[in-house]
PDB file of N, CA and C in Angstrom:
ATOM      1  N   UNK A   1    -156.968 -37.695-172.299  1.00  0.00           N
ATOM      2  CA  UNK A   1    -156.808 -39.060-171.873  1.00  0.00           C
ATOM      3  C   UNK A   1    -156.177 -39.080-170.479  1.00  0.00           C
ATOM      4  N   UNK A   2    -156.838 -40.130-169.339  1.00  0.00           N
ATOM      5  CA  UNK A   2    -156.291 -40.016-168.052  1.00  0.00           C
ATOM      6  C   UNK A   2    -155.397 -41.672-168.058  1.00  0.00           C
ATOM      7  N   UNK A   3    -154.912 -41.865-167.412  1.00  0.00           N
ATOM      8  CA  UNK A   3    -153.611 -42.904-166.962  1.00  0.00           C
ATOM      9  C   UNK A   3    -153.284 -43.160-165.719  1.00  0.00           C
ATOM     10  N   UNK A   4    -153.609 -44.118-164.798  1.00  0.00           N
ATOM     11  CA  UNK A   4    -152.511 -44.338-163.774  1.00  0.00           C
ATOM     12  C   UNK A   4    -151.340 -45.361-164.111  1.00  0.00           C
ATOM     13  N   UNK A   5    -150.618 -44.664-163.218  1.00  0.00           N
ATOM     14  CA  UNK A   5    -149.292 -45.545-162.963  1.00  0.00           C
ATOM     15  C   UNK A   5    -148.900 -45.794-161.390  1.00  0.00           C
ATOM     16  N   UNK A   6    -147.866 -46.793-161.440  1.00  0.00           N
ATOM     17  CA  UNK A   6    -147.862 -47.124-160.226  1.00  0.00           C
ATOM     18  C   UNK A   6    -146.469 -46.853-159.567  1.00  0.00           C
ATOM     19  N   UNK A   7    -146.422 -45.982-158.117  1.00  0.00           N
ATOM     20  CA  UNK A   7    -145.343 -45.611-158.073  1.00  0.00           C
ATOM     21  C   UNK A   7    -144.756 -46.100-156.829  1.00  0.00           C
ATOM     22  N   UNK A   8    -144.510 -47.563-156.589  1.00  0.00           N
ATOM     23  CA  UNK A   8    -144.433 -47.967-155.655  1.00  0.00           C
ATOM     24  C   UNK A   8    -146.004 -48.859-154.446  1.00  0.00           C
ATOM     25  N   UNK A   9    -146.310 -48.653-153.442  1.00  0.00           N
ATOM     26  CA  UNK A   9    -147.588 -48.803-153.455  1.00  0.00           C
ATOM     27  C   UNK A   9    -148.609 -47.728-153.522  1.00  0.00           C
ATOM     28  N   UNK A  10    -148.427 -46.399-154.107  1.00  0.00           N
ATOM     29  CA  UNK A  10    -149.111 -45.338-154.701  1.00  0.00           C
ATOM     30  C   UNK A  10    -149.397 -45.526-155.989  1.00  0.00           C
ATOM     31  N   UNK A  11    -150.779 -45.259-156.680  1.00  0.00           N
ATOM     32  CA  UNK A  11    -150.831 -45.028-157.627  1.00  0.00           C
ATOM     33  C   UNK A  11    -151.154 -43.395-157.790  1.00  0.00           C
ATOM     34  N   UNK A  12    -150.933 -43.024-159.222  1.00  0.00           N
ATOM     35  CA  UNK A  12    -150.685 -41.958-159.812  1.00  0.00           C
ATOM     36  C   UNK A  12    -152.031 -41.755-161.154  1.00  0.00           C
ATOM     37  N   UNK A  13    -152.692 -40.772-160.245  1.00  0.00           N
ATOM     38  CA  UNK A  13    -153.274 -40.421-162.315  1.00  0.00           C
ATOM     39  C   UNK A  13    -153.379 -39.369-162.234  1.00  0.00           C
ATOM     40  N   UNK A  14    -152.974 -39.279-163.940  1.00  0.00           N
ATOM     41  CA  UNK A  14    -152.726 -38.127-164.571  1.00  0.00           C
ATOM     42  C   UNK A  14    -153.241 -38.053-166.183  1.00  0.00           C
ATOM     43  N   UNK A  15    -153.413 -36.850-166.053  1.00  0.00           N
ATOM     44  CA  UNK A  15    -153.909 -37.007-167.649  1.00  0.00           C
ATOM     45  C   UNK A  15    -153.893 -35.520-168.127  1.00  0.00           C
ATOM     46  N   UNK A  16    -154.418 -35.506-169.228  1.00  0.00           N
ATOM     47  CA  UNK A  16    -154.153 -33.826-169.899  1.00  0.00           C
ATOM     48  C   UNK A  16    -155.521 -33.231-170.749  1.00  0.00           C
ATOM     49  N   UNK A  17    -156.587 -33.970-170.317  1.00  0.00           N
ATOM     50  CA  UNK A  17    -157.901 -33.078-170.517  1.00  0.00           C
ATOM     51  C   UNK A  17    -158.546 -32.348-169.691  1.00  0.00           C
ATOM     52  N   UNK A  18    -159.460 -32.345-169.733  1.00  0.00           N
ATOM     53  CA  UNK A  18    -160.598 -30.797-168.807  1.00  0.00           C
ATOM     54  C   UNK A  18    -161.186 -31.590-168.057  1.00  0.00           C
ATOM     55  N   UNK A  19    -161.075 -31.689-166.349  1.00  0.00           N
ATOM     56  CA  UNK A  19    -161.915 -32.512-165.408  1.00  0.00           C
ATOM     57  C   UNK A  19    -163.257 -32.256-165.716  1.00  0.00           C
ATOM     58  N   UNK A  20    -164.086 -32.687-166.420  1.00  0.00           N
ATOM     59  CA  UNK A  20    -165.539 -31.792-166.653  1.00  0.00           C
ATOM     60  C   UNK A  20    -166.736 -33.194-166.509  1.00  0.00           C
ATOM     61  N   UNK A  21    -167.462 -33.122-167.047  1.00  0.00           N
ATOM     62  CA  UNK A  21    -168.855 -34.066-166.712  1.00  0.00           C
ATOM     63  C   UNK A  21    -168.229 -35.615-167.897  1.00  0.00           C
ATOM     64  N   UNK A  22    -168.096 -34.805-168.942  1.00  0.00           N
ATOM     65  CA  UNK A  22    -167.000 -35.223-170.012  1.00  0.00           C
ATOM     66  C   UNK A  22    -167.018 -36.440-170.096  1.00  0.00           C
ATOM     67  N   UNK A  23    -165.496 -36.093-168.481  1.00  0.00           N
ATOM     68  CA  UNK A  23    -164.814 -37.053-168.643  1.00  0.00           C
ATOM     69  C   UNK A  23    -164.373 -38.149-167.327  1.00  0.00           C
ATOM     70  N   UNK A  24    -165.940 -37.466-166.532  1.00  0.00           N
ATOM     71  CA  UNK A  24    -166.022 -38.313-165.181  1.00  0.00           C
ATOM     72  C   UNK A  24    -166.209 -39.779-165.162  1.00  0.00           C
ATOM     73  N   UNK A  25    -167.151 -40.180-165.784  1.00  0.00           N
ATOM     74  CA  UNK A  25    -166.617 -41.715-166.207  1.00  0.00           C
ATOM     75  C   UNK A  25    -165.886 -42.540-166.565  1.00  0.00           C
ATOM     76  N   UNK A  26    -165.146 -42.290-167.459  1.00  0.00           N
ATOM     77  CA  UNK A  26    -163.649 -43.014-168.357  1.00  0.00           C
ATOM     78  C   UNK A  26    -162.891 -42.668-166.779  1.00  0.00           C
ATOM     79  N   UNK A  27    -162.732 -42.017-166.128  1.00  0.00           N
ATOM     80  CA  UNK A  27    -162.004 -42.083-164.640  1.00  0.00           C
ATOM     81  C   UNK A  27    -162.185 -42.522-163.880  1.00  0.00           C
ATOM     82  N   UNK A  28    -163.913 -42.614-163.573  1.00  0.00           N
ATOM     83  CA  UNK A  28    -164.208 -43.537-162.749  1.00  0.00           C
ATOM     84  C   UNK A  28    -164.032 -44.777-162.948  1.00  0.00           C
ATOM     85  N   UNK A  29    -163.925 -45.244-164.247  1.00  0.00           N
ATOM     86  CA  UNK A  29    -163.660 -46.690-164.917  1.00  0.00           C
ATOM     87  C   UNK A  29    -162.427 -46.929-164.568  1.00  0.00           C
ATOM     88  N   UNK A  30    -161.469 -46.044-164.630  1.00  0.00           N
ATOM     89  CA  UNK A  30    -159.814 -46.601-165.017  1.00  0.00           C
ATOM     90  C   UNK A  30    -159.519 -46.658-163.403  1.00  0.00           C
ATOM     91  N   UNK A  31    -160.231 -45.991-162.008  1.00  0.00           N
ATOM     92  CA  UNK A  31    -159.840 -45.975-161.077  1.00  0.00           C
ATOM     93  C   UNK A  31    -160.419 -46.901-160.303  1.00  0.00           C
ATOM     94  N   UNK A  32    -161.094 -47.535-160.753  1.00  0.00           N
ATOM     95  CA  UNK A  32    -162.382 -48.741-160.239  1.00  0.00           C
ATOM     96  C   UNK A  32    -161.152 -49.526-159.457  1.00  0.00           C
ATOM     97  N   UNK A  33    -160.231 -50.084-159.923  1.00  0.00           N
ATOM     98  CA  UNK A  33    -159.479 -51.577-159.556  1.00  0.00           C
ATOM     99  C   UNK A  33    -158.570 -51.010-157.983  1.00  0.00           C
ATOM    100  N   UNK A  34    -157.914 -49.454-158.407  1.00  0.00           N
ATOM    101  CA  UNK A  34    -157.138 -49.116-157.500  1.00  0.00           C
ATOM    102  C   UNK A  34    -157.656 -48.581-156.544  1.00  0.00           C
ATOM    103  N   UNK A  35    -159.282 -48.182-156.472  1.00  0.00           N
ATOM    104  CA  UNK A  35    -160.002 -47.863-155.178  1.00  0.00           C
ATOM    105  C   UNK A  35    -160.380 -48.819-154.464  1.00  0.00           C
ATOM    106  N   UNK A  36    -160.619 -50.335-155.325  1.00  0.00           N
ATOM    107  CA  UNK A  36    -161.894 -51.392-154.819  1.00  0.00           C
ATOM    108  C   UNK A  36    -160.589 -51.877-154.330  1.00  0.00           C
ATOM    109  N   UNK A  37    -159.861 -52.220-154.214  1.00  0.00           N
ATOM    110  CA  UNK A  37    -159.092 -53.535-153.945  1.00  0.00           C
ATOM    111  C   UNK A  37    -157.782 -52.814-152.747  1.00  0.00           C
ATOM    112  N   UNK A  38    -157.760 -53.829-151.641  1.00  0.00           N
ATOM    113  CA  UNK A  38    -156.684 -53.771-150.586  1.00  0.00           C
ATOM    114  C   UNK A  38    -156.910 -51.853-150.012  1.00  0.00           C
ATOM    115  N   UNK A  39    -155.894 -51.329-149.130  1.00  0.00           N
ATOM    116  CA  UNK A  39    -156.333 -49.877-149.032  1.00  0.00           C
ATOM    117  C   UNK A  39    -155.815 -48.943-149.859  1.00  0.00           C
ATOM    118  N   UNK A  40    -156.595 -48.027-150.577  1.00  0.00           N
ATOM    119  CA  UNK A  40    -156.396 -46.876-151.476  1.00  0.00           C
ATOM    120  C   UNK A  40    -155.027 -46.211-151.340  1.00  0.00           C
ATOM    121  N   UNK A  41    -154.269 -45.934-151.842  1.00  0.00           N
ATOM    122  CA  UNK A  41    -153.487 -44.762-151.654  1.00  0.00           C
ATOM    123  C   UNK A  41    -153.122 -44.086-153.078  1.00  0.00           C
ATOM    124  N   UNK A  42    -153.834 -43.269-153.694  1.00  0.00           N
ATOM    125  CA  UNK A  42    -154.359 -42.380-154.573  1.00  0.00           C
ATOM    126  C   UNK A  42    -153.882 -41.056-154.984  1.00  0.00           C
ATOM    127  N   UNK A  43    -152.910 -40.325-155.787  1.00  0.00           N
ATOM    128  CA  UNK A  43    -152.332 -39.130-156.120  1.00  0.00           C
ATOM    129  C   UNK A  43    -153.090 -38.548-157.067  1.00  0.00           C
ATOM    130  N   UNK A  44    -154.268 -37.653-157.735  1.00  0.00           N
ATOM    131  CA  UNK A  44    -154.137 -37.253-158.443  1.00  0.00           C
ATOM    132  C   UNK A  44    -153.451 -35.735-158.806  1.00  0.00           C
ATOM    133  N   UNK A  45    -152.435 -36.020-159.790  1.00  0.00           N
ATOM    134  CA  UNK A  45    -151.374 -35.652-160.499  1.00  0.00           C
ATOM    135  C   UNK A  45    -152.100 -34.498-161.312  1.00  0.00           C
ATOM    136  N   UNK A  46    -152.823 -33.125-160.899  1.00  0.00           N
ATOM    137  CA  UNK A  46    -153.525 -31.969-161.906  1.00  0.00           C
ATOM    138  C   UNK A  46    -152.306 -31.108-163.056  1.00  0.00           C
ATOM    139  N   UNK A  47    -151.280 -31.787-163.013  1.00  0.00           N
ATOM    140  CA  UNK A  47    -150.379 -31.153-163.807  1.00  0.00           C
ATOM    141  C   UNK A  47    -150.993 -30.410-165.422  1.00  0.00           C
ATOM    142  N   UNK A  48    -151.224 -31.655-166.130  1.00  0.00           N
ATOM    143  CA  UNK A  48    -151.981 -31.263-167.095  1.00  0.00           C
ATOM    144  C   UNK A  48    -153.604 -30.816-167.340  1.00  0.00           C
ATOM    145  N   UNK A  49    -153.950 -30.725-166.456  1.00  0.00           N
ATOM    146  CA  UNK A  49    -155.628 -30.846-166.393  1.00  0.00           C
ATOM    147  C   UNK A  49    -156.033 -29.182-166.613  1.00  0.00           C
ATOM    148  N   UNK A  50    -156.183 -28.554-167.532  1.00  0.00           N
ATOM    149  CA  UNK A  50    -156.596 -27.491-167.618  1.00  0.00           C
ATOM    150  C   UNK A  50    -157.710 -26.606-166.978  1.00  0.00           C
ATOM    151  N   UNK A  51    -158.677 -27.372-166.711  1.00  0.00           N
ATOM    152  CA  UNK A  51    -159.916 -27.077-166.211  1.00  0.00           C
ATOM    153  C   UNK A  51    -160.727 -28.039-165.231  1.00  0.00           C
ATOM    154  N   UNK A  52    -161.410 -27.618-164.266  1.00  0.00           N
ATOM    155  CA  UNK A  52    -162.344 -28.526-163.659  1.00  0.00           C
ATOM    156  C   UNK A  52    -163.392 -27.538-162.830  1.00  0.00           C
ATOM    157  N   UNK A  53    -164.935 -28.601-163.805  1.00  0.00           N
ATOM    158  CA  UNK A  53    -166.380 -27.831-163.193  1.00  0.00           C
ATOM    159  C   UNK A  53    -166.443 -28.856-162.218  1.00  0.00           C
ATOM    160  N   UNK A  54    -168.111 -28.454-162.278  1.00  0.00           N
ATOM    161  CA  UNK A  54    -168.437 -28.878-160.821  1.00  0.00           C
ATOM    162  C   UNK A  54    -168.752 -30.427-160.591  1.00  0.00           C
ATOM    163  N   UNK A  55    -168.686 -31.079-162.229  1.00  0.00           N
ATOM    164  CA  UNK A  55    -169.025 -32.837-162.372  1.00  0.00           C
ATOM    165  C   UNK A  55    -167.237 -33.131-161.326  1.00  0.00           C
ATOM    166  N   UNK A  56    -166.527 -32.384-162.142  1.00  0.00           N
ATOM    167  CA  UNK A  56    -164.819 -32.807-161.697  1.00  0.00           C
ATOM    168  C   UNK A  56    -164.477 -32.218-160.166  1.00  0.00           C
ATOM    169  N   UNK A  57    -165.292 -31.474-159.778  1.00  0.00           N
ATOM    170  CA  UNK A  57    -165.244 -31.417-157.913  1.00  0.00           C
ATOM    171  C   UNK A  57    -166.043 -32.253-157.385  1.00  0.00           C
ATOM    172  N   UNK A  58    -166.838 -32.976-158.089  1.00  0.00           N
ATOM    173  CA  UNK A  58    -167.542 -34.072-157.151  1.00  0.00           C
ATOM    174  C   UNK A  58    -166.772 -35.142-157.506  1.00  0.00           C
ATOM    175  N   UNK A  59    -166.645 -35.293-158.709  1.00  0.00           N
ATOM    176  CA  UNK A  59    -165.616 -36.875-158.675  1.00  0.00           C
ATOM    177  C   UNK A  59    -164.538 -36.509-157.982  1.00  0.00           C
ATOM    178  N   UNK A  60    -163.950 -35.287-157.691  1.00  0.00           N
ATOM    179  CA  UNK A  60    -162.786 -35.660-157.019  1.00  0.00           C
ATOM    180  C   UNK A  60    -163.012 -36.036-155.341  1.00  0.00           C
ATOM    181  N   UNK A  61    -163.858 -35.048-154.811  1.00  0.00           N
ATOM    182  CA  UNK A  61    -165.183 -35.927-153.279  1.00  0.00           C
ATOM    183  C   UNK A  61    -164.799 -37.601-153.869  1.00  0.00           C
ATOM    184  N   UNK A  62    -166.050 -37.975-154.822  1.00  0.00           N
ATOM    185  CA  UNK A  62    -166.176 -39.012-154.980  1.00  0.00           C
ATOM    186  C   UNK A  62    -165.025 -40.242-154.296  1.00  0.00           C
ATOM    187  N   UNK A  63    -163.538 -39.990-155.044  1.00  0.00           N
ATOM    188  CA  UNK A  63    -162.621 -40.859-155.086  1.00  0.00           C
ATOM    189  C   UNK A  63    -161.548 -40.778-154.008  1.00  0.00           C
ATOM    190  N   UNK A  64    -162.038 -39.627-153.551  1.00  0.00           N
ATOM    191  CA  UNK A  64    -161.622 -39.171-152.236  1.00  0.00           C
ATOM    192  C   UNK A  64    -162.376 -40.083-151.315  1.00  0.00           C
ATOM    193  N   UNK A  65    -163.466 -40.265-150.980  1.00  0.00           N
ATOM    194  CA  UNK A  65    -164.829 -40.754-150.230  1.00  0.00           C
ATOM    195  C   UNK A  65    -164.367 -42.346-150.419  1.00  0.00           C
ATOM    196  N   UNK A  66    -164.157 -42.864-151.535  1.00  0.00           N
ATOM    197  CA  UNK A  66    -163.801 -44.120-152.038  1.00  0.00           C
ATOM    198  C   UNK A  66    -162.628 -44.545-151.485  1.00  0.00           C
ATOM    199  N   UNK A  67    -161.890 -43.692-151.181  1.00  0.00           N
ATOM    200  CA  UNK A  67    -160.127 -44.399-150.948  1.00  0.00           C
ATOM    201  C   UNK A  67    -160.758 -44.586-149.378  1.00  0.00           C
ATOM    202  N   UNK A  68    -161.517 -43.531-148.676  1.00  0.00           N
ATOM    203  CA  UNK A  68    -161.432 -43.608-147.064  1.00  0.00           C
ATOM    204  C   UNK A  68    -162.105 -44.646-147.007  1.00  0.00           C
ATOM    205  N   UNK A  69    -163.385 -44.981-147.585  1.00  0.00           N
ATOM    206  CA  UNK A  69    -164.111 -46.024-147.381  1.00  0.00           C
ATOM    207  C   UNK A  69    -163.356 -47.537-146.853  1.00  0.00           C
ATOM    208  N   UNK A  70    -162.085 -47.662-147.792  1.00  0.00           N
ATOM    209  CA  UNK A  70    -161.805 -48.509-147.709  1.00  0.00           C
ATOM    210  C   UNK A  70    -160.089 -48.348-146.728  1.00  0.00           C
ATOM    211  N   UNK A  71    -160.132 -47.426-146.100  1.00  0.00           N
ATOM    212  CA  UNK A  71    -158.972 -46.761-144.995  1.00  0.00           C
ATOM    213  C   UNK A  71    -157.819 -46.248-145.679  1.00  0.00           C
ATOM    214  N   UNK A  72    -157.820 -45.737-147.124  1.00  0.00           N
ATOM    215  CA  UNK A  72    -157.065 -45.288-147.695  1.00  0.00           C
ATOM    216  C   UNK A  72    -156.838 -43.775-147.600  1.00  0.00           C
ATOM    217  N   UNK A  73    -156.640 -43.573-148.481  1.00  0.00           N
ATOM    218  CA  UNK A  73    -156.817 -41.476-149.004  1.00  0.00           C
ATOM    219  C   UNK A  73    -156.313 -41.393-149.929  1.00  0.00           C
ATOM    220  N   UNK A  74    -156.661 -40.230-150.788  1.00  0.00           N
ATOM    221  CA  UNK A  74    -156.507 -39.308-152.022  1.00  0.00           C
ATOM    222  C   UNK A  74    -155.430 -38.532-151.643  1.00  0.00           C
ATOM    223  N   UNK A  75    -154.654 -37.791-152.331  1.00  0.00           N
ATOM    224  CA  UNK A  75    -153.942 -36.614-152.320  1.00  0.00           C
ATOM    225  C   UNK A  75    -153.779 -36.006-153.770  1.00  0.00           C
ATOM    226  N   UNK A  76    -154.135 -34.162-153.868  1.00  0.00           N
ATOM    227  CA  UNK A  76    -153.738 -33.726-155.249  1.00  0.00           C
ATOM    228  C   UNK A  76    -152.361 -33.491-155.134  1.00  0.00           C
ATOM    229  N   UNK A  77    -151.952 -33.049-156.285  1.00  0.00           N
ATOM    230  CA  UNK A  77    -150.746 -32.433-157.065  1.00  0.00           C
ATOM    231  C   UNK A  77    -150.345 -31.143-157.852  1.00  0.00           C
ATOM    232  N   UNK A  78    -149.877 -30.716-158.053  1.00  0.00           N
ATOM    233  CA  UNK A  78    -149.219 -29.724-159.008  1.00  0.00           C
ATOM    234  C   UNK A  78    -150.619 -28.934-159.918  1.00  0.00           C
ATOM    235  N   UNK A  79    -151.675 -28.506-159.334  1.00  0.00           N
ATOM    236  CA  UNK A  79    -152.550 -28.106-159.787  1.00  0.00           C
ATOM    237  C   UNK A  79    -151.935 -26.680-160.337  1.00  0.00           C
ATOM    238  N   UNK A  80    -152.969 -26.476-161.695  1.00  0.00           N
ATOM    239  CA  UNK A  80    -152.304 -25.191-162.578  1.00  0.00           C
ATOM    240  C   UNK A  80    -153.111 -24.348-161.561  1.00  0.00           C
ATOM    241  N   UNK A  81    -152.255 -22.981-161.793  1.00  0.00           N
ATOM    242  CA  UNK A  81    -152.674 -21.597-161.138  1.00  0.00           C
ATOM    243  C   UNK A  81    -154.600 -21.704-161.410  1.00  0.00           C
ATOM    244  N   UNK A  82    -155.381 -21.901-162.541  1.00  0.00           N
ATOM    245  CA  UNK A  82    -156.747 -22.027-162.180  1.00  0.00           C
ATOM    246  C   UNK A  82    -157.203 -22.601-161.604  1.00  0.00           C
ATOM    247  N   UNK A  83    -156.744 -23.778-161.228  1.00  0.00           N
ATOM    248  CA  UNK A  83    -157.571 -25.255-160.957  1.00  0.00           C
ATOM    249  C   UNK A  83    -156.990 -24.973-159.847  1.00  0.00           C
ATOM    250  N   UNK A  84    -155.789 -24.314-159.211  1.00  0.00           N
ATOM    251  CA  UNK A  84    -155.542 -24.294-157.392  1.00  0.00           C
ATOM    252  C   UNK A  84    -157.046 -22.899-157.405  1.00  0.00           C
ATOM    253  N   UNK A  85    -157.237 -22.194-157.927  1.00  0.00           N
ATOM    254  CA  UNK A  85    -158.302 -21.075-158.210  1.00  0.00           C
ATOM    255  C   UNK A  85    -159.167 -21.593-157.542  1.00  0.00           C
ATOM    256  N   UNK A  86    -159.857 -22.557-158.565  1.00  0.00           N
ATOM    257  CA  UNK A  86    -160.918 -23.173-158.762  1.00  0.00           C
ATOM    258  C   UNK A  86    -161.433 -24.221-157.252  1.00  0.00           C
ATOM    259  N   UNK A  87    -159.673 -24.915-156.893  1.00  0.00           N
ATOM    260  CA  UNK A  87    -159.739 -25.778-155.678  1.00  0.00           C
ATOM    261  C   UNK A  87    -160.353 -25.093-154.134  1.00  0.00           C
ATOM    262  N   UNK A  88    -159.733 -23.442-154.148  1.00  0.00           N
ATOM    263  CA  UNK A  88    -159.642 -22.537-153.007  1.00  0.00           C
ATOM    264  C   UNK A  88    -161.017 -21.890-153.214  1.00  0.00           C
ATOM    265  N   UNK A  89    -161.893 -21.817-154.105  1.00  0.00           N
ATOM    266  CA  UNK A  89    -163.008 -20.946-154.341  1.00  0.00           C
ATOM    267  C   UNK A  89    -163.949 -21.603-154.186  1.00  0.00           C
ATOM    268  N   UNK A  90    -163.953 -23.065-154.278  1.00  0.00           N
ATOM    269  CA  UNK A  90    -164.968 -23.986-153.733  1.00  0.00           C
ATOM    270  C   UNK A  90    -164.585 -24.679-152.713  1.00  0.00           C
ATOM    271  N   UNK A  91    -163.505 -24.565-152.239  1.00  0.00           N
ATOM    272  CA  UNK A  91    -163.624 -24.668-150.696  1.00  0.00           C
ATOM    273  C   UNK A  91    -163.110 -26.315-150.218  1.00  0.00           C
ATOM    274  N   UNK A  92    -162.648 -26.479-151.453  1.00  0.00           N
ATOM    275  CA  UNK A  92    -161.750 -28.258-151.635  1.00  0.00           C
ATOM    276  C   UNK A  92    -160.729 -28.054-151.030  1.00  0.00           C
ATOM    277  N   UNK A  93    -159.859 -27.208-150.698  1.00  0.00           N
ATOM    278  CA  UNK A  93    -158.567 -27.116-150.462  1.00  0.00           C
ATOM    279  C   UNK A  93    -158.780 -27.837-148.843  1.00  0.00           C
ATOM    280  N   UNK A  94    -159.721 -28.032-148.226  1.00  0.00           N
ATOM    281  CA  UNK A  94    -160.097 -28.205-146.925  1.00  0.00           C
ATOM    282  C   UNK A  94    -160.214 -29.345-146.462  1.00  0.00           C
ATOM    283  N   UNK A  95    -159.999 -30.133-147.764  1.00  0.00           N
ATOM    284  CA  UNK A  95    -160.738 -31.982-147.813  1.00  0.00           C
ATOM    285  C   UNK A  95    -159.640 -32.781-148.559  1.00  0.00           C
ATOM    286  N   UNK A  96    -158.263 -31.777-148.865  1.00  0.00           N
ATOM    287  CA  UNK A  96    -157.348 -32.647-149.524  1.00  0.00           C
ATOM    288  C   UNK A  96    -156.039 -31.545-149.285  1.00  0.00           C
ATOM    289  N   UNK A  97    -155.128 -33.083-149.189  1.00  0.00           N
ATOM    290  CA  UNK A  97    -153.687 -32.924-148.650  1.00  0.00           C
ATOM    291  C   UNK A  97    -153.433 -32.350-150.781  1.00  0.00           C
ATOM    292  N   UNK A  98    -152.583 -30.985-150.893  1.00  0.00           N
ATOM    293  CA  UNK A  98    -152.302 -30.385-151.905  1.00  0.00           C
ATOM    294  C   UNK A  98    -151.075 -30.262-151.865  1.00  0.00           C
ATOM    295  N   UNK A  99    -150.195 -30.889-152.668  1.00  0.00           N
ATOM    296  CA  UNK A  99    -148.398 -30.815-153.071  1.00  0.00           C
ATOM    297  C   UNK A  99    -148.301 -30.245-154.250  1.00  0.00           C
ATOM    298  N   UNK A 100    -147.156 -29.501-153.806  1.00  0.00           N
ATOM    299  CA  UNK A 100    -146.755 -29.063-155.505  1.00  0.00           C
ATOM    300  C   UNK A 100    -146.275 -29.742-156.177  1.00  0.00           C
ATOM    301  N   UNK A 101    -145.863 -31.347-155.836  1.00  0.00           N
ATOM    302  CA  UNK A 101    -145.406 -31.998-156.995  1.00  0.00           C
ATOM    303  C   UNK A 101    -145.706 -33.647-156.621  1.00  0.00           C
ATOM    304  N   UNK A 102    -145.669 -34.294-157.525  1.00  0.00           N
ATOM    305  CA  UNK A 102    -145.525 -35.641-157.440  1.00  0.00           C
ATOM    306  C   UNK A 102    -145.036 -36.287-156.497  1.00  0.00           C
ATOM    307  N   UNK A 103    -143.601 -36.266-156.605  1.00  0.00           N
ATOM    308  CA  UNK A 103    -142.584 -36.241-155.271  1.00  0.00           C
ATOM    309  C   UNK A 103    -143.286 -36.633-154.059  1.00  0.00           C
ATOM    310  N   UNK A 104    -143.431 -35.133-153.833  1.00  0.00           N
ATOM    311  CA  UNK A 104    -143.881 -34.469-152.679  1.00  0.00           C
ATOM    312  C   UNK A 104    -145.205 -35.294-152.072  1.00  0.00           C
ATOM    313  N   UNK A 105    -145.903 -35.557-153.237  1.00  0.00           N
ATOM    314  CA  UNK A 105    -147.383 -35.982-152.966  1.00  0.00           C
ATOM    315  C   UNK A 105    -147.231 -38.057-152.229  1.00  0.00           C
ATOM    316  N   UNK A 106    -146.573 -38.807-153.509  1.00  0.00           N
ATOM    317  CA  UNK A 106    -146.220 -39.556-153.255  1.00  0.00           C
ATOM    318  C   UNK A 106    -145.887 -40.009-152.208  1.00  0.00           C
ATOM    319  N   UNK A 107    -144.754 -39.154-151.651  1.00  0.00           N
ATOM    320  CA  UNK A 107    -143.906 -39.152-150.285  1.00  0.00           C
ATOM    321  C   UNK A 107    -144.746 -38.545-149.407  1.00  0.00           C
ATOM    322  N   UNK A 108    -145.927 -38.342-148.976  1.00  0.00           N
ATOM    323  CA  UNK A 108    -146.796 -38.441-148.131  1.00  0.00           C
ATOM    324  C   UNK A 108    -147.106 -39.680-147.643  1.00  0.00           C
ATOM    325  N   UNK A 109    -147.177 -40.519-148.510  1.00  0.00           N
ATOM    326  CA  UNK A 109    -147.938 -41.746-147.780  1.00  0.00           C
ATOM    327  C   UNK A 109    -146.879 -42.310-146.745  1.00  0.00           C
ATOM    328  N   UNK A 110    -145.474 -42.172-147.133  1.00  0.00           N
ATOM    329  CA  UNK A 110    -144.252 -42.800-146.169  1.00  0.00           C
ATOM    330  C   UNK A 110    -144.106 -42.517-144.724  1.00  0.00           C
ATOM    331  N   UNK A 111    -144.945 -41.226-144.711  1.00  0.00           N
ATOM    332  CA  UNK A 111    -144.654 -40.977-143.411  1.00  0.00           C
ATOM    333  C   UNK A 111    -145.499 -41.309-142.040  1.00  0.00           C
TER     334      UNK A 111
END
């Protein structure tokens, strides 16, 4: 199950299943309001996310693509040792600001 929350004018999602083909929709659904509306500013939080193929490297493009559209941006998080793997081996690490923590990620947009 994925979740945002709101951490100020950042939102936050996070969740604790497998980024996979899955579960690209129910995300794209829950992120619909906080991409479409005013400008994006977007954390996703990989803390719990065990896994992500190649449906979950395009949605993450995707919502990435979505926040700029509208003069925002994406930033990841606390990705597990595979999924930073997974981020550096397909060549994502190149297209997104990567924090090791929430915090950290959050407190990007302030500056």
């Amino acid at each position: 199950m994925f979740e945002i929350a709101k951490r100020g004018a950042v939102n936050v999602l996070s969740g604790s299943l497998p980024l996979t083909a899955a579960n690209t929709n129910p995300i794209n659904d829950l992120c619909a309001d906080c991409v479409e509306n005013g400008q994006p500013r977007l954390v996703f939080d990989l803390t719990g996310v065990p896994l992500i193929d190649s449906a979950g490297l395009e949605l993450l493009l995707d919502l990435r693509d979505a926040c700029h559209k509208r003069g925002g941006a994406m930033q990841i998080c606390s990705p597990s040792p595979l999924c930073r793997d997974i981020l550096i081996a397909t060549g994502l690490t190149a297209h997104f600001a990567i924090f090791e923590d929430q915090a950290a990620a959050v407190g990007s947009y302030s500056r």
